[in-house]
C-alpha atoms as a PDB file:
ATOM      1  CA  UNK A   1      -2.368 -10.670 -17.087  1.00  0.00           C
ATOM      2  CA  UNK A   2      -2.575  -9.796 -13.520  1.00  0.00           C
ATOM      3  CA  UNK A   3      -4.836  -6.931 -12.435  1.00  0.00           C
ATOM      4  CA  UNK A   4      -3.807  -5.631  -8.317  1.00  0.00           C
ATOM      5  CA  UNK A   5      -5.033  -3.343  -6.361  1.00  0.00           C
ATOM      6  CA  UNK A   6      -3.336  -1.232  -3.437  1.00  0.00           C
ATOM      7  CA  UNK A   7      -5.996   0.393  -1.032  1.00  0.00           C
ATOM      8  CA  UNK A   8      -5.959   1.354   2.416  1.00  0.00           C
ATOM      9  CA  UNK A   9      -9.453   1.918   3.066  1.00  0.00           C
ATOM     10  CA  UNK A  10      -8.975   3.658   6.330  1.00  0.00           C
ATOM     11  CA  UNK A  11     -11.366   1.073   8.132  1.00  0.00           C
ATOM     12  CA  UNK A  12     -12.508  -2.212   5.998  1.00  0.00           C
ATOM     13  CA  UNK A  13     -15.908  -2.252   7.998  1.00  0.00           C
ATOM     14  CA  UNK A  14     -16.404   1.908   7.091  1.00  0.00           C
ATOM     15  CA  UNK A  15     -15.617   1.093   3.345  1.00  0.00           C
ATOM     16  CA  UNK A  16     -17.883  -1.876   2.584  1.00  0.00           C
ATOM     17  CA  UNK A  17     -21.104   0.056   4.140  1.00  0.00           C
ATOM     18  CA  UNK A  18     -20.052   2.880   1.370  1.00  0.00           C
ATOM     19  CA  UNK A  19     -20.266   0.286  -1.493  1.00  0.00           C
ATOM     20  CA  UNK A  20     -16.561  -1.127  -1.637  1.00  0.00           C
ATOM     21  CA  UNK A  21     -17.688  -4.990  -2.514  1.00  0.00           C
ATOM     22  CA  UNK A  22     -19.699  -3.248  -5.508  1.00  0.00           C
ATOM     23  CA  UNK A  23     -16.624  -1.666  -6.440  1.00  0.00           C
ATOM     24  CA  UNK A  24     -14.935  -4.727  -6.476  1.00  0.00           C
ATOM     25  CA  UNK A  25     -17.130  -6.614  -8.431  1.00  0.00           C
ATOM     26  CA  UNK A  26     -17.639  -3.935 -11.033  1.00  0.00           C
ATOM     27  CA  UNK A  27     -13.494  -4.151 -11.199  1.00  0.00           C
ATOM     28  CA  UNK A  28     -12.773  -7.844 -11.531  1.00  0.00           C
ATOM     29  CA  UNK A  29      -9.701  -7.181  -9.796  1.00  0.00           C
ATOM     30  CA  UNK A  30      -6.951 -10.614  -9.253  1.00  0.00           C
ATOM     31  CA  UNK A  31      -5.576  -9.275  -6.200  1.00  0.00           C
ATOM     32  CA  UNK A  32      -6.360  -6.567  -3.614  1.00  0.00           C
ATOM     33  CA  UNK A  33      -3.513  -5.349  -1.350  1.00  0.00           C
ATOM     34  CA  UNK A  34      -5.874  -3.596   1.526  1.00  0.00           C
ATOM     35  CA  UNK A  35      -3.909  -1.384   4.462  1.00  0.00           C
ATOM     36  CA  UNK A  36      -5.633  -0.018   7.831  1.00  0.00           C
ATOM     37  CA  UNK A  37      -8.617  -2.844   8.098  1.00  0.00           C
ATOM     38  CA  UNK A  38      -8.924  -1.521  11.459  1.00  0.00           C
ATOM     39  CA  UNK A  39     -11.098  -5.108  12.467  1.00  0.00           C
ATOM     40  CA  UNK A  40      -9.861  -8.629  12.567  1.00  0.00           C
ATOM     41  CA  UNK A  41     -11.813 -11.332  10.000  1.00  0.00           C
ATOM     42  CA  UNK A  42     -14.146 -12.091  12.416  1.00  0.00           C
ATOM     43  CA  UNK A  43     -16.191  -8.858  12.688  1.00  0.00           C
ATOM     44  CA  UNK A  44     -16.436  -7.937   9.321  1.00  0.00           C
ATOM     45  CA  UNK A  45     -18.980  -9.757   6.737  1.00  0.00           C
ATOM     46  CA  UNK A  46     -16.881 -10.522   3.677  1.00  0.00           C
ATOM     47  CA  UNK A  47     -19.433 -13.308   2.292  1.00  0.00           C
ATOM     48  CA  UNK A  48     -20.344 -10.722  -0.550  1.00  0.00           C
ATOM     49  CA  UNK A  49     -16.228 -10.776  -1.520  1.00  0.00           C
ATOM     50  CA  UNK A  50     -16.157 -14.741  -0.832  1.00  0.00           C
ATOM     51  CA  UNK A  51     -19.087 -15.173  -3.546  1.00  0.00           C
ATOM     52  CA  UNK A  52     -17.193 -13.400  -5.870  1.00  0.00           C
ATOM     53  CA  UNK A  53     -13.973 -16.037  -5.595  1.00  0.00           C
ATOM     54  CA  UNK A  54     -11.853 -14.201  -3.421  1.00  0.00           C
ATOM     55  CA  UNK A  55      -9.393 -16.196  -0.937  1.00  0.00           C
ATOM     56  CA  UNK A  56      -8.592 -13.809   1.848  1.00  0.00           C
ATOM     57  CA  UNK A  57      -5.962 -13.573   4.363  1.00  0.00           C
ATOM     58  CA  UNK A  58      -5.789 -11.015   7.441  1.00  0.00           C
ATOM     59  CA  UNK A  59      -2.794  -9.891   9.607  1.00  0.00           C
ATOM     60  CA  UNK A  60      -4.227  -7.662  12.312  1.00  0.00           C
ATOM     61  CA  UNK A  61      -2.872  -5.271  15.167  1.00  0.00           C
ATOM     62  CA  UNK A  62      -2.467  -7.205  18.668  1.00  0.00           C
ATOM     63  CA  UNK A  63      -1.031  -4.296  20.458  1.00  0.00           C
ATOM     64  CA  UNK A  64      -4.271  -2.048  19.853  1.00  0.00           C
ATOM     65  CA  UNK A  65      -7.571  -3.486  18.563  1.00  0.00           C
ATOM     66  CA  UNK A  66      -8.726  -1.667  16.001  1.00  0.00           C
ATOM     67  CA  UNK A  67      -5.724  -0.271  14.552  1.00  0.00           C
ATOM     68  CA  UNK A  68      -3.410  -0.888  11.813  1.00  0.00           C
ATOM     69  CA  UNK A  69      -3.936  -4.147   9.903  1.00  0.00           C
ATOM     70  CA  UNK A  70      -3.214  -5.122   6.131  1.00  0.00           C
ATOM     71  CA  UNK A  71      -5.321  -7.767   4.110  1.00  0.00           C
ATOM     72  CA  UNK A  72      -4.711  -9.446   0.934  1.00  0.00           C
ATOM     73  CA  UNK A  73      -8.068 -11.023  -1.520  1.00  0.00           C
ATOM     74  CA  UNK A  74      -7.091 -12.882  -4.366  1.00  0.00           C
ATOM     75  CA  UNK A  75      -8.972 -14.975  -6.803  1.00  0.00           C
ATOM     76  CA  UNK A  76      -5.649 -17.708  -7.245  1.00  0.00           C
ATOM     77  CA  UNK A  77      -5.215 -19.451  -3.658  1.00  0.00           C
ATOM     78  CA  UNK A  78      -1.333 -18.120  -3.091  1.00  0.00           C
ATOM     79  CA  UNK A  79       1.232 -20.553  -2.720  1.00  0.00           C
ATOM     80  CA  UNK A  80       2.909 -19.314   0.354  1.00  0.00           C
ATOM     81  CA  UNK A  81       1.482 -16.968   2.629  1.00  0.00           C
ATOM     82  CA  UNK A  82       3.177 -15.112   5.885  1.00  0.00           C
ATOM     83  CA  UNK A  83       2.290 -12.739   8.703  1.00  0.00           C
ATOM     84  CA  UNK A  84       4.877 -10.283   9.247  1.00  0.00           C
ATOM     85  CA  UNK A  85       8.890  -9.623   8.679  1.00  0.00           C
ATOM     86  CA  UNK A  86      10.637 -10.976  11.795  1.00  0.00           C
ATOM     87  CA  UNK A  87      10.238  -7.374  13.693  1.00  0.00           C
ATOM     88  CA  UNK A  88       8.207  -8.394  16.834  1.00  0.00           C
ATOM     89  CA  UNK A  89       6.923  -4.628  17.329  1.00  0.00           C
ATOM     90  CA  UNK A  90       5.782  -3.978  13.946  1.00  0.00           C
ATOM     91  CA  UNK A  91       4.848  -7.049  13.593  1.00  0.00           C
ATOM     92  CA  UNK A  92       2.147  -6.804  16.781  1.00  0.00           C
ATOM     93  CA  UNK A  93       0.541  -3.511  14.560  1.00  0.00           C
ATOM     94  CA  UNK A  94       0.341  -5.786  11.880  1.00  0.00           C
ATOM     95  CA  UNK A  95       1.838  -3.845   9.061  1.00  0.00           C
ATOM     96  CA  UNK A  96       3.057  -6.501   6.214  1.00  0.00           C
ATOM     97  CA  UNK A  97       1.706  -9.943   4.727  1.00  0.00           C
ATOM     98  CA  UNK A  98       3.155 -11.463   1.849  1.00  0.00           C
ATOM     99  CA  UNK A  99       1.517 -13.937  -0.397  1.00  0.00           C
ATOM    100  CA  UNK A 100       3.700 -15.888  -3.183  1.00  0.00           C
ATOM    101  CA  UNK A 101       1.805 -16.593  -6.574  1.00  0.00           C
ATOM    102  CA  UNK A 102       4.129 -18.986  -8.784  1.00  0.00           C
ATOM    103  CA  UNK A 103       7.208 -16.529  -9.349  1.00  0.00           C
ATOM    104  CA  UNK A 104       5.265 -13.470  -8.110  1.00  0.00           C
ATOM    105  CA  UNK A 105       5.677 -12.540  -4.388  1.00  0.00           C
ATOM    106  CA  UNK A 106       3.868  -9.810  -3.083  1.00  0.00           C
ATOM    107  CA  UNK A 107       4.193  -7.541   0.013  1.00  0.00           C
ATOM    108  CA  UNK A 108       1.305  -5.515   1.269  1.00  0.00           C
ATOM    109  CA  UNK A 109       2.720  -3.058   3.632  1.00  0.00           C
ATOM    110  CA  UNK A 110       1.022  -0.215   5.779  1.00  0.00           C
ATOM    111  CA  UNK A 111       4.156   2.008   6.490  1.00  0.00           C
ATOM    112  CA  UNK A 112       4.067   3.939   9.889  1.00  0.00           C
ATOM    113  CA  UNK A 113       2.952   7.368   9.060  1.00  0.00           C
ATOM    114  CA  UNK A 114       4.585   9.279  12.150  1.00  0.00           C
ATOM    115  CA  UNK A 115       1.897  11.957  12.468  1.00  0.00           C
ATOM    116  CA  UNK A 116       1.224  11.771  16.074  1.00  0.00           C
ATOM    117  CA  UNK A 117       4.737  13.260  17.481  1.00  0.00           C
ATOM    118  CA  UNK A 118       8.523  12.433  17.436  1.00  0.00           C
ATOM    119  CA  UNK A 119       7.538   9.115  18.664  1.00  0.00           C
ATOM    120  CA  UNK A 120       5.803   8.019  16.006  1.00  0.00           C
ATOM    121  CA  UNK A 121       8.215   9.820  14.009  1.00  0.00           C
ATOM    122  CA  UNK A 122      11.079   7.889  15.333  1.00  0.00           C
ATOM    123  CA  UNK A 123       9.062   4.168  15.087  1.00  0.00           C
ATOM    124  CA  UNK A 124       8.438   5.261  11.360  1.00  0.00           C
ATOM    125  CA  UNK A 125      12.575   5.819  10.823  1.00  0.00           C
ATOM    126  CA  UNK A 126      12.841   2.441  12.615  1.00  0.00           C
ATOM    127  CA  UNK A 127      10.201   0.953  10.238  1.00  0.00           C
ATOM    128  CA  UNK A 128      12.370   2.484   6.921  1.00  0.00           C
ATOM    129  CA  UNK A 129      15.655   0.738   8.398  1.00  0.00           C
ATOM    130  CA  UNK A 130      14.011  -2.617   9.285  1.00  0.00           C
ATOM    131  CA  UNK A 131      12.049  -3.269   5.856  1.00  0.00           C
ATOM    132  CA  UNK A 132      14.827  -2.473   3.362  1.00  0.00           C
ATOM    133  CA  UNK A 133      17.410  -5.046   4.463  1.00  0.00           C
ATOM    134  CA  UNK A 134      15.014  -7.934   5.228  1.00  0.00           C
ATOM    135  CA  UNK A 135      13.291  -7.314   1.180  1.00  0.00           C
ATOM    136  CA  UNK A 136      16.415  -7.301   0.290  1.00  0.00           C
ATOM    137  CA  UNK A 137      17.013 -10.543   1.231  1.00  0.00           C
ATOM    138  CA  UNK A 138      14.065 -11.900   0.522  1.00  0.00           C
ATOM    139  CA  UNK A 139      14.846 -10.714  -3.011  1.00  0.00           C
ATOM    140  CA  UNK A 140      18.067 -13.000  -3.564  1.00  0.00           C
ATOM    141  CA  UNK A 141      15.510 -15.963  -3.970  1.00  0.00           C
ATOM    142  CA  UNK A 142      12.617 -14.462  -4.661  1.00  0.00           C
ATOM    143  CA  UNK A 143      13.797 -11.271  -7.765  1.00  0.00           C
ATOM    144  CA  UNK A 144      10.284 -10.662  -8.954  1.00  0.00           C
ATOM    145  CA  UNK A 145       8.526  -8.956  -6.132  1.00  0.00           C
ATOM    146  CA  UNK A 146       5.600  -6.202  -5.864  1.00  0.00           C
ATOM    147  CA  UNK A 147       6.257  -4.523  -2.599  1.00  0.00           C
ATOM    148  CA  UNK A 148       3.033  -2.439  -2.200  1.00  0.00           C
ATOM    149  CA  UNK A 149       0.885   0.206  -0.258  1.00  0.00           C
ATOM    150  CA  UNK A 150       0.569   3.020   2.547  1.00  0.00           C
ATOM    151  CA  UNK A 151       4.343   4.380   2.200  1.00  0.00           C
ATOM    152  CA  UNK A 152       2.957   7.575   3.932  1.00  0.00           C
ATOM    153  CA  UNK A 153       6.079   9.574   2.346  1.00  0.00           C
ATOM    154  CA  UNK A 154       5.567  11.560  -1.006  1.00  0.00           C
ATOM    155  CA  UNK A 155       8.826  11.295  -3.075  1.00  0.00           C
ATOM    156  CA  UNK A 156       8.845  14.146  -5.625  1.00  0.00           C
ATOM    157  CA  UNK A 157       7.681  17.979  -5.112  1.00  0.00           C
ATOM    158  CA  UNK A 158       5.255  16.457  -7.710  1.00  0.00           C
ATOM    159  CA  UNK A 159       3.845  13.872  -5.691  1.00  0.00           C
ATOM    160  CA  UNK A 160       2.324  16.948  -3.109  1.00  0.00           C
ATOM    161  CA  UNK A 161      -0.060  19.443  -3.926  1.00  0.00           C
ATOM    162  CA  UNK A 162       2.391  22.182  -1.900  1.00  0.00           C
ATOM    163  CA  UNK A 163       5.363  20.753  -1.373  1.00  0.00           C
ATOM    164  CA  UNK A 164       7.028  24.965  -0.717  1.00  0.00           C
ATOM    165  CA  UNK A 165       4.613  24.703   2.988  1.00  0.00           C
ATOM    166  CA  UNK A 166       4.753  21.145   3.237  1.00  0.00           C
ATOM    167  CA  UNK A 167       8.922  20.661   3.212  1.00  0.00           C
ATOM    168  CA  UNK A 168       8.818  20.440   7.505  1.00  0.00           C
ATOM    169  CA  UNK A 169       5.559  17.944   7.413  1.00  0.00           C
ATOM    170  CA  UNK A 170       6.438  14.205   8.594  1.00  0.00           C
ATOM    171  CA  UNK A 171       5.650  11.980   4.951  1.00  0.00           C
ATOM    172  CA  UNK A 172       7.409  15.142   3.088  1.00  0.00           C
ATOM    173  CA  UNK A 173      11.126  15.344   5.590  1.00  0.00           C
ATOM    174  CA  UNK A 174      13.977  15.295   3.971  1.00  0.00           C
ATOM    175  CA  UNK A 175      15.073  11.665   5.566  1.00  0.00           C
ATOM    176  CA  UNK A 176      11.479   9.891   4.065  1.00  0.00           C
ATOM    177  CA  UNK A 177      12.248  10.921   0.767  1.00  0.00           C
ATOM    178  CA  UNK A 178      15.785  10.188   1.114  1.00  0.00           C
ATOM    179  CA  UNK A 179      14.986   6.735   1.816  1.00  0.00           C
ATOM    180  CA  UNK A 180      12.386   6.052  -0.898  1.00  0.00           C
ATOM    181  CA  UNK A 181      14.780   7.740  -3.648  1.00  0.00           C
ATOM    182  CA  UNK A 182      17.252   4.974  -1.982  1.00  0.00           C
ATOM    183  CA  UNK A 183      14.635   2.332  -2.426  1.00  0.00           C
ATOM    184  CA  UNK A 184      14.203   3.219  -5.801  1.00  0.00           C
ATOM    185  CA  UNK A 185      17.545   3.241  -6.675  1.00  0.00           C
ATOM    186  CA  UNK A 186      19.671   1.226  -4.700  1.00  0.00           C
ATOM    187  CA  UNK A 187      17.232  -1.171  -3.673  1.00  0.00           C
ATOM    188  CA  UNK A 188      16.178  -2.286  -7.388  1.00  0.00           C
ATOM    189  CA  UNK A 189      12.622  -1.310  -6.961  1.00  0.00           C
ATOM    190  CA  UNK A 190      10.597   1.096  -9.582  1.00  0.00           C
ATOM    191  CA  UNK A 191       7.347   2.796  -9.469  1.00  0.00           C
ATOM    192  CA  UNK A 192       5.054   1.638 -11.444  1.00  0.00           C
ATOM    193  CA  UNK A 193       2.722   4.831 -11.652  1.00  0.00           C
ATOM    194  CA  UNK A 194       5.675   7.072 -12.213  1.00  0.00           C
ATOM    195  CA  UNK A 195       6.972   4.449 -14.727  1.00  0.00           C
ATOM    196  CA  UNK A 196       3.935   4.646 -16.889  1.00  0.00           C
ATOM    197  CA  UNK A 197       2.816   8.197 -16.298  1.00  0.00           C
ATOM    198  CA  UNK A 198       6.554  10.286 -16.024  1.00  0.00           C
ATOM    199  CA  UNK A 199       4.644  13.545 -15.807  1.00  0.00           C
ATOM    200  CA  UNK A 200       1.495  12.981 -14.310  1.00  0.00           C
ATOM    201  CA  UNK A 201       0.397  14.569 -11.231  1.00  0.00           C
ATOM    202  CA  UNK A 202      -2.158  12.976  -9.648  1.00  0.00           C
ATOM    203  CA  UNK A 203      -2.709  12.266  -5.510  1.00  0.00           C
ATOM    204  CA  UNK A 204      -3.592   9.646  -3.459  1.00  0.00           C
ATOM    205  CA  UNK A 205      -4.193  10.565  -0.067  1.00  0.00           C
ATOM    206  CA  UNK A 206      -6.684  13.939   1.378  1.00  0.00           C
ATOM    207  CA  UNK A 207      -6.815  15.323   4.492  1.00  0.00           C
ATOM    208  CA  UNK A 208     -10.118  15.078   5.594  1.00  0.00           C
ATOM    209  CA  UNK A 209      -9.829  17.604   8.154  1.00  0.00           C
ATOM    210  CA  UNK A 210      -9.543  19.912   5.400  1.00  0.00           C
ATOM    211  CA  UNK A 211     -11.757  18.782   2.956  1.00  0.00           C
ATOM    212  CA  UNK A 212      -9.099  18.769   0.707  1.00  0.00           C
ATOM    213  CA  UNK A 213     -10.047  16.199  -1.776  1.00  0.00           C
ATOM    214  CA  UNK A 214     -12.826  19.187  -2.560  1.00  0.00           C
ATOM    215  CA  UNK A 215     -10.010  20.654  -4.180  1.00  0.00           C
ATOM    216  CA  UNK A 216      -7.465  18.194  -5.015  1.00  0.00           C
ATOM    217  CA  UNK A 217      -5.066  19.711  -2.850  1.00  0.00           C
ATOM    218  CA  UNK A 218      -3.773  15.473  -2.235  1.00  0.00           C
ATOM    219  CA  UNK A 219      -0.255  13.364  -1.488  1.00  0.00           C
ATOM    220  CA  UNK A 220       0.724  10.746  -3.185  1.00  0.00           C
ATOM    221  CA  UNK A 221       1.501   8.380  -0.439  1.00  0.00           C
ATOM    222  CA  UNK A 222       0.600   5.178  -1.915  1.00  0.00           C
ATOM    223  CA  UNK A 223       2.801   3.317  -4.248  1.00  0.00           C
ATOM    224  CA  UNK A 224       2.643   0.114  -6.000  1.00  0.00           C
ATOM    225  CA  UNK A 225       6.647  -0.448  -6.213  1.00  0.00           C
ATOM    226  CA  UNK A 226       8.604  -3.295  -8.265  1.00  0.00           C
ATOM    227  CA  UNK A 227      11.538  -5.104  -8.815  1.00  0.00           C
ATOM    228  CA  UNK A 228      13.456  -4.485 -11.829  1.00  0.00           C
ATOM    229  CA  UNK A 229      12.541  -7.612 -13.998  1.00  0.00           C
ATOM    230  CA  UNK A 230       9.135  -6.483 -13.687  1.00  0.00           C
ATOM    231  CA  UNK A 231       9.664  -3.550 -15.173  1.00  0.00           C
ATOM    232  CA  UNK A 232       8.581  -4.363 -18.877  1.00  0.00           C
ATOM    233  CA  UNK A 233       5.902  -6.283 -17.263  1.00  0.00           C
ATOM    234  CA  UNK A 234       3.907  -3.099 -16.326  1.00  0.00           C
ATOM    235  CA  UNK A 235       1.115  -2.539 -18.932  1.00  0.00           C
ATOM    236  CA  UNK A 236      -0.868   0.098 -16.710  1.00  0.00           C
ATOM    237  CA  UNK A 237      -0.455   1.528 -13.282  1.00  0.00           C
ATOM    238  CA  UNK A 238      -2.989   4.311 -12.337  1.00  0.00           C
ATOM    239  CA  UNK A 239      -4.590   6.509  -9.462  1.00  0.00           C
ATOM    240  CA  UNK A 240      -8.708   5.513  -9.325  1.00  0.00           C
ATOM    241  CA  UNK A 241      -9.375   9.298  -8.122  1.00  0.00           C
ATOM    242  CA  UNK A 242     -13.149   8.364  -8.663  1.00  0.00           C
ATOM    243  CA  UNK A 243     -13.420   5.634  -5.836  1.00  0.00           C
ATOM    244  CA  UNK A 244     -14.014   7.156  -2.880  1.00  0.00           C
ATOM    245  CA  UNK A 245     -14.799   5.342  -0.090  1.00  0.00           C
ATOM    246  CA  UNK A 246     -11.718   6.556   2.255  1.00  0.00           C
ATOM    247  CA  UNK A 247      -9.296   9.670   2.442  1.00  0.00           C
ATOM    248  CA  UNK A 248      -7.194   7.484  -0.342  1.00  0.00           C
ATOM    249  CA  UNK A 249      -7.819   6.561  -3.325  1.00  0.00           C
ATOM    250  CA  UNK A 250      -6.722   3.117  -4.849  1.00  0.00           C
ATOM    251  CA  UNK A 251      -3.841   1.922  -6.774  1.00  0.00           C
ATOM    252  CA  UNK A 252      -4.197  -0.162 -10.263  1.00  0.00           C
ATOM    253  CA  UNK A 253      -1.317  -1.888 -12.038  1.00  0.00           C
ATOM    254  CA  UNK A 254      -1.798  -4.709 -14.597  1.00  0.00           C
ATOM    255  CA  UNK A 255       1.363  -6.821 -15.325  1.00  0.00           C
ATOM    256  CA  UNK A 256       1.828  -9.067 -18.051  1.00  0.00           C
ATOM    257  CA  UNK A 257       2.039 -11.993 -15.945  1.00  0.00           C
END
């Protein structure tokens, strides 16, 4: 049994001065997918995380220090490890590392969120088009993936706490969805939280701003997503509402692995 995390903490440095390495330890977690580290290894202090038997591995923004990043801790040393997807300007915001345990491979992605203007907006379309086709190969030889993390898109006028107001917001257009109801479907991927919790509302993501977590007026934005012959794998796959040391919240699923 295999217990994974998905968490972007919105700053790895930020998090572990508000008690994430507790958190950790208190979880006994296999495998923690993090998105937005926002440092590179060597400036944050992971010896408390190393103690506990994690390996880690770090793929961090060269175009902009400080920004982006994903991270993957596991207690099994993987197999196969890589930086990236083969997209040379993603890549440089260092959005997606993969680690292979025996038959398991597993993305941790930090999808664009598009926020800051059509720009953005247009890199996080770009982002959508690039990522399908190249998992999709990867899955020919590799069929039992986890592809997990920041999607930044909300799928279902369930997954948002107003989706009425919220049907012109970038992670709500009619194009993100579009393409995650495609990766669902056509790309042979399921979500796990939806799988085990059909009519469960429950969020992910907060604007600060608004001190919306206050009253759970959340997203769901962060998905733990797999391939169809890990489907009847999936034991559990929750929300941890109560951890709260960024605007998200963390993802659990346990697979019978």
């Amino acid at each position: 049994m295999l217990k994974i995390i998905s968490y972007n903490l919105n700053g790895i440095r930020a998090a572990i001065g508000k008690g994430f390495t507790d958190w950790v330890a208190a979880g006994g977690y296999d495998i923690i997918g993090i998105q937005e580290t926002k440092a590179e290894k060597s400036q944050v202090d992971i010896s408390a995380l190393t103690a506990l038997g994690y390996h880690d591995y770090w793929f961090s923004a060269t175009s902009k220090k400080g920004y982006s990043g994903v991270a993957i801790f596991s207690k099994q040393k993987p197999d196969f490890v890589q930086n990236g997807f083969g997209n040379d300007f993603f890549d440089a915001e260092g959005r997606v590392i993969r680690a292979d345990f025996g038959d398991l491979t597993v993305f941790n992605c930090y999808f664009p969120s598009g926020t800051s203007g059509e720009v953005r907006q247009g890199a996080k379309y770009e982002f959508l088009d690039a990522i399908f086709p190249y998992i999709m190969e990867v899955k020919k030889t590799r069929p039992n993936i986890l592809l997990q993390g920041d999607f930044n898109i909300a799928h279902a006028n369930m997954d948002i706490h107003d989706p009425k107001n919220n049907a012109k917001t970038t992670g709500f257009l009619p194009e993100e969805r579009a393409w995650l109801s495609k990766w669902l479907g056509e790309g042979g991927f399921v979500d796990s939280f939806r799988t085990a919790n059909p009519q469960l509302q429950k969020y992910s993501w907060w604007n600060v701003r608004t001190n919306s977590r206050a009253t759970n007026k959340g997203w769901r934005i962060d998905y733990q997503t797999v391939t169809e012959p890990l489907k009847d794998k999936i034991i559990a796959s929750d929300l941890l509402n109560d951890a709260v040391h960024s605007d998200h919240c963390p993802c659990y699923l346990e697979l019978d692995i």
